[in-house]
Protein backbone atom coordinates (compact mmCIF):
# COMPACT_ATOMS: atom_id res chain seq x y z
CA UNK A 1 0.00 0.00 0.00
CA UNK A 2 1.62 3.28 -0.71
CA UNK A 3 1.74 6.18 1.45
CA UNK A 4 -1.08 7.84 0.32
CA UNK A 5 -3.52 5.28 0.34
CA UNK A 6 -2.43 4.49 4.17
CA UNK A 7 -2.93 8.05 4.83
CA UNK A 8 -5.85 8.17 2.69
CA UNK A 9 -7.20 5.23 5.05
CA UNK A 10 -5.87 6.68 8.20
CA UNK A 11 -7.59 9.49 7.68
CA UNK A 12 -11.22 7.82 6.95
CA UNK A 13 -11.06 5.26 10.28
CA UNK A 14 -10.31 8.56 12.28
CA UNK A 15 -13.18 10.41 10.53
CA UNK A 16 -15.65 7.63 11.22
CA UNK A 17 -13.81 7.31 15.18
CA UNK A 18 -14.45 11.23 15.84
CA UNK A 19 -17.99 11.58 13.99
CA UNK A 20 -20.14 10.51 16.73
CA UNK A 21 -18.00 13.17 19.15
CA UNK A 22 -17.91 15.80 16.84
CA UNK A 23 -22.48 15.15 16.94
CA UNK A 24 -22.55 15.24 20.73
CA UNK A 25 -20.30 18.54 20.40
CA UNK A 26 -22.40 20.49 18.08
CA UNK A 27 -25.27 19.09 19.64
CA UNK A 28 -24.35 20.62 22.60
CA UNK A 29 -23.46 24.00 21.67
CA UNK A 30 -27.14 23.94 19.82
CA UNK A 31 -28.67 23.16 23.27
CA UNK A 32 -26.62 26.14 24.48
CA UNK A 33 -27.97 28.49 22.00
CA UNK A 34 -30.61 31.04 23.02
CA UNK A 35 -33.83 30.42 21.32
CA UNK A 36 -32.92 33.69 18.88
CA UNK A 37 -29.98 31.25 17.61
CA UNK A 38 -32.14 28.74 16.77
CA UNK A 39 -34.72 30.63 14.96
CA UNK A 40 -37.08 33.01 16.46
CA UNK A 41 -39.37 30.30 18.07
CA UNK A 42 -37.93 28.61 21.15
CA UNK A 43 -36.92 25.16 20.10
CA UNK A 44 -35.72 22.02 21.80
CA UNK A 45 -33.05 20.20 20.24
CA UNK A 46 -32.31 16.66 19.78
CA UNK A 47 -29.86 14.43 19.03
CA UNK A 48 -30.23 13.88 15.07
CA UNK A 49 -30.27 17.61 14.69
CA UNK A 50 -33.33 18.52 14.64
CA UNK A 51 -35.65 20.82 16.37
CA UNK A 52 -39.02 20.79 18.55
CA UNK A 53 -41.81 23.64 19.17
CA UNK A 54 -44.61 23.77 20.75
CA UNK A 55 -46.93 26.30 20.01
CA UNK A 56 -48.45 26.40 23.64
CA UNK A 57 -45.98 29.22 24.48
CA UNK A 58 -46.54 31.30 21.68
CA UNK A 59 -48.47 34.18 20.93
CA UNK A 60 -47.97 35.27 18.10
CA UNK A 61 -50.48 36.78 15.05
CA UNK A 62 -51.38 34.34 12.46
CA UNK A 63 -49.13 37.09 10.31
CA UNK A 64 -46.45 37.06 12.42
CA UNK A 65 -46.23 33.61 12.90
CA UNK A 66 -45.72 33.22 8.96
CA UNK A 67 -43.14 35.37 8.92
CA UNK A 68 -41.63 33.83 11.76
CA UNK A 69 -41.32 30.22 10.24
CA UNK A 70 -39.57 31.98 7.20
CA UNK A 71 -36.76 33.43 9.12
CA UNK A 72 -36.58 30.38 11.35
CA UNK A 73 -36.27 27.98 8.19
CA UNK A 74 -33.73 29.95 6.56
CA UNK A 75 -31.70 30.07 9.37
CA UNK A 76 -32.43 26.09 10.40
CA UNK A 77 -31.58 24.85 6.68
CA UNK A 78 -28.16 27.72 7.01
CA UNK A 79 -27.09 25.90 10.58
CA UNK A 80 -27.78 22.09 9.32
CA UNK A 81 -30.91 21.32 10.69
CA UNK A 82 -32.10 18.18 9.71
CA UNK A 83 -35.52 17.94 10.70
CA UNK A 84 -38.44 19.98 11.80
CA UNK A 85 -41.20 19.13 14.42
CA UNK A 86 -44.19 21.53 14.90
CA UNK A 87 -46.80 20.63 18.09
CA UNK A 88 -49.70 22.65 17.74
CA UNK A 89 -51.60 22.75 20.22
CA UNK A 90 -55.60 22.77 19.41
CA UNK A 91 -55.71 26.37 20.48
CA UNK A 92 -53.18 27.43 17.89
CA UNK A 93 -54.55 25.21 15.36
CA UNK A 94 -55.04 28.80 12.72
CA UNK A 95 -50.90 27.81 12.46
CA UNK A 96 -51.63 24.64 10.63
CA UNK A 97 -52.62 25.84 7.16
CA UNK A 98 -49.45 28.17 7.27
CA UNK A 99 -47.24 25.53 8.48
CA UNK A 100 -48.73 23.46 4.82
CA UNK A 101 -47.97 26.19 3.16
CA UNK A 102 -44.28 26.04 3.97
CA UNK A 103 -43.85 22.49 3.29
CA UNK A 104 -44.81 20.80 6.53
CA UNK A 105 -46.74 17.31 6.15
CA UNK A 106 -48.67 15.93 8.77
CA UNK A 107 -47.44 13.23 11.34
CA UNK A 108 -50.21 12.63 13.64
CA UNK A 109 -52.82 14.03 15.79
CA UNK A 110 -54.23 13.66 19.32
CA UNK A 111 -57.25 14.95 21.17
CA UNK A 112 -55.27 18.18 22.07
CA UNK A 113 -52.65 18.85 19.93
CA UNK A 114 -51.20 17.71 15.96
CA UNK A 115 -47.90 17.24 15.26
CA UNK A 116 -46.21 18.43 11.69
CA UNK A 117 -42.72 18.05 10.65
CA UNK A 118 -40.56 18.83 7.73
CA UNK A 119 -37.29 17.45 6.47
CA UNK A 120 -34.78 20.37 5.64
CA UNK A 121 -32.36 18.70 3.66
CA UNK A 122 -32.31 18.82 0.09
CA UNK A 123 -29.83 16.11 -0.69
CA UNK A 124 -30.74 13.35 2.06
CA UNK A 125 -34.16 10.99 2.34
CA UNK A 126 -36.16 11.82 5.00
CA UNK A 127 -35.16 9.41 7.99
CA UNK A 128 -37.91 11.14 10.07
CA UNK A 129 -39.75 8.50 11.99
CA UNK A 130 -42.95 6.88 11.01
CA UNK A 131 -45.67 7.27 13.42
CA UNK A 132 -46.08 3.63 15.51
CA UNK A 133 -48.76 1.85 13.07
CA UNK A 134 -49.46 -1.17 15.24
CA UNK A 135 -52.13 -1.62 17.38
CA UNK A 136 -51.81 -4.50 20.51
CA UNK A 137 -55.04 -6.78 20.99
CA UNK A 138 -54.26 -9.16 24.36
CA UNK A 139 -56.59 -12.41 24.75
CA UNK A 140 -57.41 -14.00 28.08
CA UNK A 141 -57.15 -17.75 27.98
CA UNK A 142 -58.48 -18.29 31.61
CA UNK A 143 -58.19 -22.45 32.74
CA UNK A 144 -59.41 -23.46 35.79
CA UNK A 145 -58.78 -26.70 37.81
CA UNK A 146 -62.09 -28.45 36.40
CA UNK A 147 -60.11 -27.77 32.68
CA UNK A 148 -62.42 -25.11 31.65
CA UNK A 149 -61.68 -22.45 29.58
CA UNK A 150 -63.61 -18.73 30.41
CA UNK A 151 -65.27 -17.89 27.09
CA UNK A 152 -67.30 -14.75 25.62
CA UNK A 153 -70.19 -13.89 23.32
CA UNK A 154 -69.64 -10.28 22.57
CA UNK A 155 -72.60 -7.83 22.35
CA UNK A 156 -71.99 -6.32 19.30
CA UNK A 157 -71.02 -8.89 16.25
CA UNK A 158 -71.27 -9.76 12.79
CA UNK A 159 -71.54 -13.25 13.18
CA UNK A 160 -71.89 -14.80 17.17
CA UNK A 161 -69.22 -16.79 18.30
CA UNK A 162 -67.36 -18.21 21.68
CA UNK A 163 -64.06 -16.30 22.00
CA UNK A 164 -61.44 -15.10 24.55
CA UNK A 165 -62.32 -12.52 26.78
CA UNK A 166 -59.72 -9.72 25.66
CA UNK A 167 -58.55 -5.90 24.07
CA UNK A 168 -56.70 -3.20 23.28
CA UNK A 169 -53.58 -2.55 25.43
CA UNK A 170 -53.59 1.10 26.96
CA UNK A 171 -50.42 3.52 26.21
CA UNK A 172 -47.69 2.27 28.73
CA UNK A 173 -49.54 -0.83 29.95
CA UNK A 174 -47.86 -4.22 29.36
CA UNK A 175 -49.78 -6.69 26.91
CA UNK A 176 -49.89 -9.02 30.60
CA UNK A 177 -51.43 -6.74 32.51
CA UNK A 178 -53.91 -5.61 29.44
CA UNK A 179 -54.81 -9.73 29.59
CA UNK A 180 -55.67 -9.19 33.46
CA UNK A 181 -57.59 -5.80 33.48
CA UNK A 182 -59.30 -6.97 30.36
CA UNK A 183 -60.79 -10.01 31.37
CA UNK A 184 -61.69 -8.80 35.00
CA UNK A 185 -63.56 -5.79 33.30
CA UNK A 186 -65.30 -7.68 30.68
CA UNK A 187 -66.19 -10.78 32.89
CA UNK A 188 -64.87 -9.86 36.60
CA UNK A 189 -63.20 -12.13 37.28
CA UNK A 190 -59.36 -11.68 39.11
CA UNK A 191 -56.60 -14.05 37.37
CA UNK A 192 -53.00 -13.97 37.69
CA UNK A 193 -50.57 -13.81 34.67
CA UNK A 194 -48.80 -17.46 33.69
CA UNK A 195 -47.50 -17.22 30.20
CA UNK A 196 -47.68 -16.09 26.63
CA UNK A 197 -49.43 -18.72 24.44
CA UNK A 198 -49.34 -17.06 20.96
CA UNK A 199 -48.90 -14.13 18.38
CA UNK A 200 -51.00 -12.76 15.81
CA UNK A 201 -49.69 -10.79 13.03
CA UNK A 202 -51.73 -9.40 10.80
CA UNK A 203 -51.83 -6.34 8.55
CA UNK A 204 -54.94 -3.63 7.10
CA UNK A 205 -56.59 -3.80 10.22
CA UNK A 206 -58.65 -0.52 11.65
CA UNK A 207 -57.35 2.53 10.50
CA UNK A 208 -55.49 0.71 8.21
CA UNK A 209 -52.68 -0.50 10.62
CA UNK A 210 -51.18 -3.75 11.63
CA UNK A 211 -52.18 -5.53 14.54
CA UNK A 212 -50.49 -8.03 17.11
CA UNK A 213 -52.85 -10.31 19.10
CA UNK A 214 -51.11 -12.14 22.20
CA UNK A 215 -52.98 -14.71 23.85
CA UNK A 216 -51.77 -14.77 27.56
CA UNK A 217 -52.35 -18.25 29.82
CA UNK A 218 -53.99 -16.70 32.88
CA UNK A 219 -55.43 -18.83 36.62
CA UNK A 220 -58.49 -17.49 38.03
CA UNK A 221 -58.25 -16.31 41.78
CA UNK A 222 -62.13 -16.39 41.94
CA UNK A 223 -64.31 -17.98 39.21
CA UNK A 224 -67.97 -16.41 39.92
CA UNK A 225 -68.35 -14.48 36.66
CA UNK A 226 -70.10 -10.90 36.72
CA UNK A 227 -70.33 -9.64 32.82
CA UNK A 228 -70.07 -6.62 31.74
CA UNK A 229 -73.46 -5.70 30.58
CA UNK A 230 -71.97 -2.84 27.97
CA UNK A 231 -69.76 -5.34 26.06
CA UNK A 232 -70.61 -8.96 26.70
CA UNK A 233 -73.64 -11.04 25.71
CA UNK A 234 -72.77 -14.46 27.03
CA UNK A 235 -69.91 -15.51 29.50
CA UNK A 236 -69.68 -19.20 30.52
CA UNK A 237 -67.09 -21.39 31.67
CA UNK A 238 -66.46 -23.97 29.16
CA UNK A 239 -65.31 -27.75 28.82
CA UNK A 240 -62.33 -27.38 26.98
CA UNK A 241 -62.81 -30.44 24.73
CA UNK A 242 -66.17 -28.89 24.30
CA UNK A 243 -64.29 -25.62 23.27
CA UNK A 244 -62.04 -27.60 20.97
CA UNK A 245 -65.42 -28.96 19.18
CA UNK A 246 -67.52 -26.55 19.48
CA UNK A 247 -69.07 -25.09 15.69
CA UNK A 248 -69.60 -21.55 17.33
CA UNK A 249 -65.48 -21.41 17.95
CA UNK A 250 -62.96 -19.77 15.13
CA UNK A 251 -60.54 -22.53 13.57
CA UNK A 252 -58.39 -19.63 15.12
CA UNK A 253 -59.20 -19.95 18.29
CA UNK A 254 -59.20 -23.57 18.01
CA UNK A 255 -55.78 -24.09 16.90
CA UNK A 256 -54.92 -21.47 19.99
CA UNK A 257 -55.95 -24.02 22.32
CA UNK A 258 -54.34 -26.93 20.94
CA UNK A 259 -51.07 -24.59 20.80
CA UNK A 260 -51.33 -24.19 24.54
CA UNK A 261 -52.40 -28.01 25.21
CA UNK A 262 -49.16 -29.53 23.53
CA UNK A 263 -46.98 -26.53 25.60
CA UNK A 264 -48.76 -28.29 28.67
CA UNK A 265 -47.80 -31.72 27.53
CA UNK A 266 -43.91 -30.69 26.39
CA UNK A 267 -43.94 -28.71 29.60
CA UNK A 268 -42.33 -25.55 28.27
CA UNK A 269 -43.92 -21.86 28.77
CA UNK A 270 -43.26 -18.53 27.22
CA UNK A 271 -42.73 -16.98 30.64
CA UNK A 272 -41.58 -13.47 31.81
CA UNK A 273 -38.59 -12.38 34.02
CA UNK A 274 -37.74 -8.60 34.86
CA UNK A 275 -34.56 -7.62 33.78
CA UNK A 276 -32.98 -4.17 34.49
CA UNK A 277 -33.28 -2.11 31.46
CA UNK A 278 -29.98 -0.46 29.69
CA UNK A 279 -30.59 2.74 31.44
CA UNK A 280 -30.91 1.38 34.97
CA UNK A 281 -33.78 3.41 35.85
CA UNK A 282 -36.02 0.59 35.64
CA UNK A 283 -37.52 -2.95 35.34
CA UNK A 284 -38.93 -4.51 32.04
CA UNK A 285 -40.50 -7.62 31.27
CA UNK A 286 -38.87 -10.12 28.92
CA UNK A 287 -40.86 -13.13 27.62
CA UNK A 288 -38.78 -16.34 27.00
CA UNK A 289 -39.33 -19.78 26.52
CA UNK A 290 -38.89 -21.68 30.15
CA UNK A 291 -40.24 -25.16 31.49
CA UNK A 292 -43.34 -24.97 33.71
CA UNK A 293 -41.52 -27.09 35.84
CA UNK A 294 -39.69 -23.61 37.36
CA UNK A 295 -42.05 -22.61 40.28
């Protein structure tokens, strides 16, 4: 190799060694800045250079605003600014069709507030993150010591069938405590988390996202069943060979079963453990496969 190729080389490892220094440098002389350095609005950088405001704090003119974002953008692309997110609060929402205007797309919305962004640079894709498009169903499979299953006829259906008690996870709750809450509200009765006994993947579900149905082995602490009146029609406790058989029950929901009958007989369980997460600030549940012979 001749000199200038090793120097050529040297050069690039160092490059690619100092890069992620030289973004936690400028990153933190941009979180430095006074909000007049950043643009007129007050901003709140991050880490891929880009930039947050909320409008909540503003008060400007619909006028002003406009000319605001101008200056702001012409200064953000000038600094290397990568990308752009706008909050609007619902109060501020007259911002919105000015924010289109000047290239902003939408990203999502909530009850109080819709979020816009805009990628800056001309000569890069946008790496912006998609909004989470995924919505978490959990199912209940409730067994008692008699081997019965805990099965639902829901109010409102296209076609009635016996199914697992079950829903949609809430933001921040864990899919086994979604399985618990959900099948105490719909049915009330108390159970106690066991094990995962399958995932459902499936795509163009409501609002045209995907969906992932878990189906979580729970034991009843009580078994006197109280329905819920706004959502359930029927709630028995059934035979589960009668379950297995029965015409009213989904080949789905079927093959669920038998799923969880041969763990029983191979005597493995996907379990969960906490484990300290990377930041050390708290605990997470991991689910991994484990023999049910571990008390």
């Amino acid at each position: 190799m001749s000199a200038a190729a090793l120097l050529k080389n040297t050069f690039l490892s160092l490059r690619r060694f100092l890069y992620p220094f030289h973004l936690q440098v400028k990153q933190y002389h941009m979180a430095s800045k006074s909000p007049e350095l950043l643009g007129a609005f007050s901003a709140k950088p991050d880490i891929y250079q880009g930039l947050t405001i909320e409008t909540h704090n503003l008060s400007l003119s619909d006028a002003d605003f406009e000319n605001t974002l101008k200056t702001s953008l012409t200064d953000w692309i000038k600094t290397g600014i990568r990308g752009v997110w706008f909050k609007v609060n619902i109060a501020d929402s007259s911002y919105i069709p000015i924010l289109v205007q000047h290239g902003f797309l939408f990203h999502h919305a909530k009850t109080s507030y819709v979020m816009l962004t805009r990628w800056l640079p001309a000569d890069e894709p946008n790496l912006l993150p998609q909004y989470p498009y995924t919505h978490i169903g959990v199912g209940g499979m409730v067994i008692n010591e008699k081997n019965q299953v805990l099965t639902i006829q829901e109010r409102f259906h296209q076609i009635p069938h016996w199914k697992l008690p079950g829903g949609y996870s809430n933001p921040g709750e864990d899919f086994a405590d979604t399985a618990v809450r959900e099948v105490f509200e719909e049915t009330g009765i108390e159970t106690k988390f066991v094990s995962v006994v399958s995932l459902r993947h499936h795509h163009k579900h409501i609002f045209h996202c995907s969906d992932v149905y878990v189906v979580c082995h729970l034991k009843p602490i009580n078994e006197t069943i109280e329905k819920s009146k706004d959502e359930i029609a029927k709630c028995e406790w059934m035979d589960i060979e009668t379950y297995r058989n029965h015409p009213d029950v989904t080949e789905f929901n079927k093959f669920i079963m038998n799923a969880f009958l041969e763990s029983q007989h191979l005597k493995t369980c996907i379990g969960a453990s906490s484990i300290l997460s990377y930041r050390k600030d708290c605990y997470n549940k991991v689910y991994h496969v484990q023999s049910t012979n571990i008390s």
